[in-house]
PDB file of N, CA and C in Angstrom:
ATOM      1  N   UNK A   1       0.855  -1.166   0.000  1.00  0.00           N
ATOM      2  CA  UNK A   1       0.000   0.000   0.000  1.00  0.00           C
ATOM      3  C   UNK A   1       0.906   1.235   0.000  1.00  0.00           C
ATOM      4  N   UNK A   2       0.763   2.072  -0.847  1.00  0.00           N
ATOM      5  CA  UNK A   2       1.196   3.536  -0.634  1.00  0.00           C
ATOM      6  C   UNK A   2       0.898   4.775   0.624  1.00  0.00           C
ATOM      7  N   UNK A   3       1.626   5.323   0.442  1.00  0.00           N
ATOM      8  CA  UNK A   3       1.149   6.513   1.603  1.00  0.00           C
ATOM      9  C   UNK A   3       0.045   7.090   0.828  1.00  0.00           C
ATOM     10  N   UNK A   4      -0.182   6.993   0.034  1.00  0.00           N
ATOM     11  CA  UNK A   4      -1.360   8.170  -0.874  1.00  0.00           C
ATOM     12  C   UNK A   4      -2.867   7.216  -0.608  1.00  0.00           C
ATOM     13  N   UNK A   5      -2.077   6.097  -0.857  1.00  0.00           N
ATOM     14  CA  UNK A   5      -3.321   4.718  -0.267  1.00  0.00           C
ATOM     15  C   UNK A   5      -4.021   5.176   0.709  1.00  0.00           C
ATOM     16  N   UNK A   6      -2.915   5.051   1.606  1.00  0.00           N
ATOM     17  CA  UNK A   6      -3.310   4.733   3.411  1.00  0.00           C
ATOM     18  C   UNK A   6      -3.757   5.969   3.942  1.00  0.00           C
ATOM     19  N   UNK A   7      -3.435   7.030   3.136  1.00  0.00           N
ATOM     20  CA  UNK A   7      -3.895   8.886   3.430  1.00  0.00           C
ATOM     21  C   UNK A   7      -5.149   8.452   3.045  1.00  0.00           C
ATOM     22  N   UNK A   8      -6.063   8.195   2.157  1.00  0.00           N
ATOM     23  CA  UNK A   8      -7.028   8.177   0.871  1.00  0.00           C
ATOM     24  C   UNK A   8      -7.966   7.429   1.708  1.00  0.00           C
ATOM     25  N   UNK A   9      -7.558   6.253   2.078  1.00  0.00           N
ATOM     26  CA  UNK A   9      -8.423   5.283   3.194  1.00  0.00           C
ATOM     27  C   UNK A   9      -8.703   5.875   4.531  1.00  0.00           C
ATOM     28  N   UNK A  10      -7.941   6.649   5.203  1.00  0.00           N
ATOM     29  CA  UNK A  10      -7.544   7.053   6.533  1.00  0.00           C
ATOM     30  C   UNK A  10      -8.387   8.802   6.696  1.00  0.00           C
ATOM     31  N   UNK A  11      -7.735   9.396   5.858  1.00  0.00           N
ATOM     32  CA  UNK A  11      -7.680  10.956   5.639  1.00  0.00           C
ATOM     33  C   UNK A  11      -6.974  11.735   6.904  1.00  0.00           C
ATOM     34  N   UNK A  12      -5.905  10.895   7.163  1.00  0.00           N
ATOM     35  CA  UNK A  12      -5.226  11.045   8.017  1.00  0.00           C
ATOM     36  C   UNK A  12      -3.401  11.767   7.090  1.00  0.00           C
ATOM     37  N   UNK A  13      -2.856  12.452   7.484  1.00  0.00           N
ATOM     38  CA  UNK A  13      -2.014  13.022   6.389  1.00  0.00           C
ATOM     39  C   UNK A  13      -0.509  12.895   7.463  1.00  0.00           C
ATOM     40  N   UNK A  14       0.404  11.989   6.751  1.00  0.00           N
ATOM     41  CA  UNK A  14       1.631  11.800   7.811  1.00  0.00           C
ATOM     42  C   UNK A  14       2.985  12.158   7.272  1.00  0.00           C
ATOM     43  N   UNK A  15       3.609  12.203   7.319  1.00  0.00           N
ATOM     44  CA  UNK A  15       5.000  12.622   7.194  1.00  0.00           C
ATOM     45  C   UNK A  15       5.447  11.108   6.581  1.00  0.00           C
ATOM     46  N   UNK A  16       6.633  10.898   5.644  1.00  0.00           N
ATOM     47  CA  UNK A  16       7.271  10.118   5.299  1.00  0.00           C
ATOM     48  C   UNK A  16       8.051   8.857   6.389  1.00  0.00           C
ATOM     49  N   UNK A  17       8.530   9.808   7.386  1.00  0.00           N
ATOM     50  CA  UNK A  17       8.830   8.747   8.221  1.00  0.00           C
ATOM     51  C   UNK A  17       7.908   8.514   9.126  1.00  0.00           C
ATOM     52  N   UNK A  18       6.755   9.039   9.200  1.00  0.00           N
ATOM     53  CA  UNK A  18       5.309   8.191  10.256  1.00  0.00           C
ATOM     54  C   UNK A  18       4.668   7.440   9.427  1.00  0.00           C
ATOM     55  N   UNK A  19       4.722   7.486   8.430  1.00  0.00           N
ATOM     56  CA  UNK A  19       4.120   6.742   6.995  1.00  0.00           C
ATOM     57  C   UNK A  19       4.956   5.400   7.207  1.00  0.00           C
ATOM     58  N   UNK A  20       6.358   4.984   7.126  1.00  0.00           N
ATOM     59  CA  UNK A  20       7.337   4.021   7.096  1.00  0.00           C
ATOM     60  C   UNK A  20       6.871   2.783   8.570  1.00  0.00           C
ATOM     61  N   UNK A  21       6.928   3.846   9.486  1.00  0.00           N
ATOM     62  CA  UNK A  21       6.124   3.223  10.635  1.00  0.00           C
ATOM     63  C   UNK A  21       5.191   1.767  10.271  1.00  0.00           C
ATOM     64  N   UNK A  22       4.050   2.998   9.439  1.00  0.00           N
ATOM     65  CA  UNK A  22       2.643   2.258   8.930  1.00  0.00           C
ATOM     66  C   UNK A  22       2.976   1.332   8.114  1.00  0.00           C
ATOM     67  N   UNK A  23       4.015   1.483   7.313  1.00  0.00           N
ATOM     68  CA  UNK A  23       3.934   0.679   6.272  1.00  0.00           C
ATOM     69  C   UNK A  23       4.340  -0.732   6.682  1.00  0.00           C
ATOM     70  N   UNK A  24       5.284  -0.534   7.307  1.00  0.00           N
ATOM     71  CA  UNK A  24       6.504  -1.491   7.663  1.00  0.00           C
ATOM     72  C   UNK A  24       5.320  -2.918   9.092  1.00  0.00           C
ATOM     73  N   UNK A  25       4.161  -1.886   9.673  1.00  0.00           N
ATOM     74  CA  UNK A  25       3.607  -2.765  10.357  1.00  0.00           C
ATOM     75  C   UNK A  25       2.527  -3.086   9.616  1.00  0.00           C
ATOM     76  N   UNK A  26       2.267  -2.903   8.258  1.00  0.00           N
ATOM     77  CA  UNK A  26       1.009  -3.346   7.296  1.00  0.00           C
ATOM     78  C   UNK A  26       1.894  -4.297   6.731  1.00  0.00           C
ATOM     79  N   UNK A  27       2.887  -4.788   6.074  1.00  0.00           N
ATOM     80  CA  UNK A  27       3.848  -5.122   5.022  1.00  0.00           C
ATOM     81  C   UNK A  27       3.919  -6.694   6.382  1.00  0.00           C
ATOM     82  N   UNK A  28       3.642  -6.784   8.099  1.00  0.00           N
ATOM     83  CA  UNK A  28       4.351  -7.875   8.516  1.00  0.00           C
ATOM     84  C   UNK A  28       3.007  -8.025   9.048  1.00  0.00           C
ATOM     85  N   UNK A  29       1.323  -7.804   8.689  1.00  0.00           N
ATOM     86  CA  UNK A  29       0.381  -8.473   8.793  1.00  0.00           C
ATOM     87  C   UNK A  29      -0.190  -9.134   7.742  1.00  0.00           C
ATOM     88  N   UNK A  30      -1.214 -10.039   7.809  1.00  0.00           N
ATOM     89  CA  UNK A  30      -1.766 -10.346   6.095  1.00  0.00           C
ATOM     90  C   UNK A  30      -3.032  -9.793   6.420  1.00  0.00           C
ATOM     91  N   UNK A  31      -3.378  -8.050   7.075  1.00  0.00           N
ATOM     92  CA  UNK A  31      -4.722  -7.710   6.448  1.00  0.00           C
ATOM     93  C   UNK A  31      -4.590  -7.212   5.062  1.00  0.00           C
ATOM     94  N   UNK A  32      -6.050  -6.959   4.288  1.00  0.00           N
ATOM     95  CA  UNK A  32      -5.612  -6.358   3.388  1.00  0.00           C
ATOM     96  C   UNK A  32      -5.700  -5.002   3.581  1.00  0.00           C
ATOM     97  N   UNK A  33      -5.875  -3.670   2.425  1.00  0.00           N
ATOM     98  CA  UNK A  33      -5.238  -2.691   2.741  1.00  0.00           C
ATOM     99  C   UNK A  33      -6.679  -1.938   3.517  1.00  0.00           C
ATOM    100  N   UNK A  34      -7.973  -2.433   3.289  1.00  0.00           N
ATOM    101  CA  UNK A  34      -9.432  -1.468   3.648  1.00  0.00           C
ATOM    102  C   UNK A  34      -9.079  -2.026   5.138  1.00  0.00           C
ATOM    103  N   UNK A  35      -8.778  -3.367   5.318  1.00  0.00           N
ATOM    104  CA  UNK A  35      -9.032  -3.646   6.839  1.00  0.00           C
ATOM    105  C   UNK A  35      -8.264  -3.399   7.699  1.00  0.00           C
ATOM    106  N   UNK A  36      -6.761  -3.541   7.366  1.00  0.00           N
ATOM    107  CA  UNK A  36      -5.703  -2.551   7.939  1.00  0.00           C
ATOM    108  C   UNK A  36      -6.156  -0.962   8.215  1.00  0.00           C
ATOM    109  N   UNK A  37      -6.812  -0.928   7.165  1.00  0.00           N
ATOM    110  CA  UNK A  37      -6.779   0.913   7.676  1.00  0.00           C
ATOM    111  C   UNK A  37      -7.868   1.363   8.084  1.00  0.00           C
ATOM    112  N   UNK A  38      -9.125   0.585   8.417  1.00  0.00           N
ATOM    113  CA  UNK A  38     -10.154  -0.102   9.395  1.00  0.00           C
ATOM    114  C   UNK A  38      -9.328   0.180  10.600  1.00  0.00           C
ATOM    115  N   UNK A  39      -8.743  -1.120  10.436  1.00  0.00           N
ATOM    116  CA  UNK A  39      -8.059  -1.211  11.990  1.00  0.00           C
ATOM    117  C   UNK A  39      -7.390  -0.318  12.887  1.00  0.00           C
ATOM    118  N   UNK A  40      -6.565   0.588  12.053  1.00  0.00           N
ATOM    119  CA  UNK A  40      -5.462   0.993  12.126  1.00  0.00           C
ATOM    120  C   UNK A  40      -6.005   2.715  12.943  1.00  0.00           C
ATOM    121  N   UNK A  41      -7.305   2.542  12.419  1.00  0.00           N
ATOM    122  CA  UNK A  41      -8.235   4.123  12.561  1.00  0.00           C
ATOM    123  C   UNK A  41      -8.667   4.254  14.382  1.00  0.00           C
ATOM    124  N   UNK A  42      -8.986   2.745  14.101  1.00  0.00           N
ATOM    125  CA  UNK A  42     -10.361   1.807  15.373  1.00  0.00           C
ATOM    126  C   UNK A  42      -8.698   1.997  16.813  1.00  0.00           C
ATOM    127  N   UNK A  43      -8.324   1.161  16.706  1.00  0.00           N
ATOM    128  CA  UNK A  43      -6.623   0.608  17.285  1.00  0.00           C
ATOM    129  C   UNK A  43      -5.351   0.561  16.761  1.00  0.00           C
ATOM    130  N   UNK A  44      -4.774   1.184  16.843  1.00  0.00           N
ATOM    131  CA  UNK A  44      -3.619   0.883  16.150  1.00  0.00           C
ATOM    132  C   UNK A  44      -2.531   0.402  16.707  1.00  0.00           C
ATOM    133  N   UNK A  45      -2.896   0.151  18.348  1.00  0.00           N
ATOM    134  CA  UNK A  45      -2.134  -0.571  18.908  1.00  0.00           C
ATOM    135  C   UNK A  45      -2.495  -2.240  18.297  1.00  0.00           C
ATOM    136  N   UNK A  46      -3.779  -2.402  18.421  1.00  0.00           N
ATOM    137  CA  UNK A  46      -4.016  -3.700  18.286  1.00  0.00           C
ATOM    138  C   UNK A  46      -3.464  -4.432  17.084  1.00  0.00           C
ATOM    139  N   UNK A  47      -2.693  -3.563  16.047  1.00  0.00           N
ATOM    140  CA  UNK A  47      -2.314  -3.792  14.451  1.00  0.00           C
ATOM    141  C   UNK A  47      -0.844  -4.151  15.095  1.00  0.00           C
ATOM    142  N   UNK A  48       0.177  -3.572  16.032  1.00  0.00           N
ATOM    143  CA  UNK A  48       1.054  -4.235  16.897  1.00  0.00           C
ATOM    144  C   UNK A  48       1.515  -5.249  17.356  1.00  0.00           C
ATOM    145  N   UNK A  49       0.127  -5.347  18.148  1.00  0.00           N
ATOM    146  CA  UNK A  49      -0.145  -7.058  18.751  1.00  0.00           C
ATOM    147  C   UNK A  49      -0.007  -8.082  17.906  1.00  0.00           C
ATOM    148  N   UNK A  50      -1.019  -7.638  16.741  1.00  0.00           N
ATOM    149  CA  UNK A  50      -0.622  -8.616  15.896  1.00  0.00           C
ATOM    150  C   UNK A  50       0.552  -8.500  14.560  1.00  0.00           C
ATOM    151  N   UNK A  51       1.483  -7.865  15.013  1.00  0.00           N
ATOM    152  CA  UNK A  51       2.848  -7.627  13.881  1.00  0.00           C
ATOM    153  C   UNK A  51       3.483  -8.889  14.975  1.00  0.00           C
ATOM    154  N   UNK A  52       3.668  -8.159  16.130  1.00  0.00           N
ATOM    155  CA  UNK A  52       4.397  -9.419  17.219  1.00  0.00           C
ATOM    156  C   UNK A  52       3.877 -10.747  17.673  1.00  0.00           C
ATOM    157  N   UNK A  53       2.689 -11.004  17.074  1.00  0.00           N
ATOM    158  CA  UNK A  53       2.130 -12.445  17.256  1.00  0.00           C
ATOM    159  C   UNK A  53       2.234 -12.896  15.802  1.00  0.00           C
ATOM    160  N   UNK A  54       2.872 -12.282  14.747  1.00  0.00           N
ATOM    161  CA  UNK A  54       3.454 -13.249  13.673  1.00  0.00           C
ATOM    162  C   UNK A  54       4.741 -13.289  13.760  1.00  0.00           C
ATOM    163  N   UNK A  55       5.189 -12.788  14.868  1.00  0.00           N
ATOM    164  CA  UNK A  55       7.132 -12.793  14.862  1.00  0.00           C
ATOM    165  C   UNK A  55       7.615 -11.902  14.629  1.00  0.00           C
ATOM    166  N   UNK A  56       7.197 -11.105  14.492  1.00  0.00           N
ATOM    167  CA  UNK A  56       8.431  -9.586  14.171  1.00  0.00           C
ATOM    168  C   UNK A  56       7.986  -8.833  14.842  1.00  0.00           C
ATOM    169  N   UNK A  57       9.436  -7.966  15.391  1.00  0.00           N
ATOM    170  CA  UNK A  57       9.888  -7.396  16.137  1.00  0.00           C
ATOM    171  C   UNK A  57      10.038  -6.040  15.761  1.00  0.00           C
ATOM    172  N   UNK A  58       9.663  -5.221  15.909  1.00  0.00           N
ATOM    173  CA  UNK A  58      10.146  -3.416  15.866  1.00  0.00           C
ATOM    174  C   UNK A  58      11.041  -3.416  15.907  1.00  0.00           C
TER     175      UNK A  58
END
């Protein structure tokens, strides 16, 4: 997903490196990109939980 994506879904507007953040914890879940950014709106801790309950580490 792009930052223009995840802006577009979100309407949330981030900087390149708060964007990398997002990306990098969308890129180590298998939602896709509406439910990630569902999620991500709702909890975005909870998008965390589950980066580290598939194994990766920040």
């Amino acid at each position: 997903m792009t930052q223009k994506e995840f802006e577009e879904r979100t309407e949330l507007k981030l900087t390149a490196d708060n964007y990398t953040e997002v990306e990098t914890c969308y890129m180590n879940t298998d939602l896709d990109k509406d439910a990630f950014c569902k999620l991500w709106m709702k909890n975005p801790a909870a998008l965390k939980e589950i980066e580290q309950k598939n194994g990766v580490s920040s």
